[in-house]
Protein backbone atom coordinates (compact mmCIF):
# COMPACT_ATOMS: atom_id res chain seq x y z
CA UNK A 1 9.15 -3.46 0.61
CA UNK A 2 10.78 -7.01 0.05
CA UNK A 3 9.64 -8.63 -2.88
CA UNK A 4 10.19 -12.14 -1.62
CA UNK A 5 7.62 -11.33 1.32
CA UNK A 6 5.30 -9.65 -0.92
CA UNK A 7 5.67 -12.78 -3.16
CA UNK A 8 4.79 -15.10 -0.07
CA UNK A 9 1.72 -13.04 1.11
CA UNK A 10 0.36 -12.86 -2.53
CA UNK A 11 0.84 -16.70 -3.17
CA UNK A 12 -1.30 -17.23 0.21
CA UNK A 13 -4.42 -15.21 -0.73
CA UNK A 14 -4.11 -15.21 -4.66
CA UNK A 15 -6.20 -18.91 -4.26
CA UNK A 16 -8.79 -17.39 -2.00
CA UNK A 17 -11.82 -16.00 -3.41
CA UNK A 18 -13.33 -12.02 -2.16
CA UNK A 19 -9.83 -11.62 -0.48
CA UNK A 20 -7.72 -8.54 0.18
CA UNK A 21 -3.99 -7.92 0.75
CA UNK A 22 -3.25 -5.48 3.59
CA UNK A 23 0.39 -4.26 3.92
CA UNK A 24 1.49 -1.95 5.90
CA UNK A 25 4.74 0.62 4.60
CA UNK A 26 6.88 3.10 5.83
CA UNK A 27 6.72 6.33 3.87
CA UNK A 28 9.67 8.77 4.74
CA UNK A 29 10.04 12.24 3.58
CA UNK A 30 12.04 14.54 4.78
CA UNK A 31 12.39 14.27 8.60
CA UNK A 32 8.55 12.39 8.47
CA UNK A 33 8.46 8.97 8.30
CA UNK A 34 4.64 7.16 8.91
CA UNK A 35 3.66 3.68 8.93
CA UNK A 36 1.12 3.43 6.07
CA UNK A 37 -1.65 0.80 6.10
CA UNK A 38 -2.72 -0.01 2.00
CA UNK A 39 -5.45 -2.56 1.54
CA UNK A 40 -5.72 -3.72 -2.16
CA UNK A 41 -8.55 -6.56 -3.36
CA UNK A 42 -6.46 -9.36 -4.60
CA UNK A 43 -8.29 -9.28 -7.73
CA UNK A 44 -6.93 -6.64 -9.21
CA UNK A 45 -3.42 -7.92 -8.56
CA UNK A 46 -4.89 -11.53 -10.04
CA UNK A 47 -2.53 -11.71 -13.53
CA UNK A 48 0.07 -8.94 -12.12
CA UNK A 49 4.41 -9.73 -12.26
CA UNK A 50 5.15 -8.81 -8.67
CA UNK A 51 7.39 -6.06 -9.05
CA UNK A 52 4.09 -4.02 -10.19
CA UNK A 53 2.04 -5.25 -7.49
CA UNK A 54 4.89 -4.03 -5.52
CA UNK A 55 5.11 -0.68 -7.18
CA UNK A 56 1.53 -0.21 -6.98
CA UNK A 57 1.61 -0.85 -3.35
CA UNK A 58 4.30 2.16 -2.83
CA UNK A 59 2.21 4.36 -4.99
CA UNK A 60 -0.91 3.49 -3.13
CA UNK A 61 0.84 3.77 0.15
CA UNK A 62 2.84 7.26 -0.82
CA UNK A 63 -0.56 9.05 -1.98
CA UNK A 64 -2.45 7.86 1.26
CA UNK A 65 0.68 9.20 3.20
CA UNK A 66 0.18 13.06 1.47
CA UNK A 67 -3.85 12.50 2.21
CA UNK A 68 -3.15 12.35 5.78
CA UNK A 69 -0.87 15.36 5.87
CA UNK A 70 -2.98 17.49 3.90
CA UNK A 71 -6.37 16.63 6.14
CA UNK A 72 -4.34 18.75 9.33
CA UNK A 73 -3.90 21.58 6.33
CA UNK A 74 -7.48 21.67 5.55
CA UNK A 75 -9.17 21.76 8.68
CA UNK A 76 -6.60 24.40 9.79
CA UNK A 77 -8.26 26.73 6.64
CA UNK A 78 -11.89 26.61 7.54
């Protein structure tokens, strides 16, 4: 993710009140690569240096990407 977007799309909603900051990232493992959407209220990203909002992002992004390749493994066992 490029910081110097992330740093434009967080200076836009940072001044708005009840917003949230959707990204979307590509998570690749292996020979799998997804497009990721993360929502995150703005909020909790209020007082944050952006290279953790950033990290949090990735983090947010690479557990929803193992969530959606586990559901297929779950349903297959019941």
């Amino acid at each position: 993710m490029e910081t110097h977007s992330l740093k434009g799309a967080l200076e836009g909603v940072r001044t708005r009140a009840n917003c949230r900051l959707s990204v979307s990232i590509l998570v690749t493992e292996g020979d799998t690569s997804t497009l990721v959407p993360v929502t995150l209220d703005v909020a909790d990203l209020k007082d944050m240096p952006i290279e953790d909002v950033r990290q949090m992002l990735e983090l947010c992004a690479e557990r929803r990407f193992r969530s959606l390749h586990a559901e297929p493994l779950i349903a297959a066992a019941s």
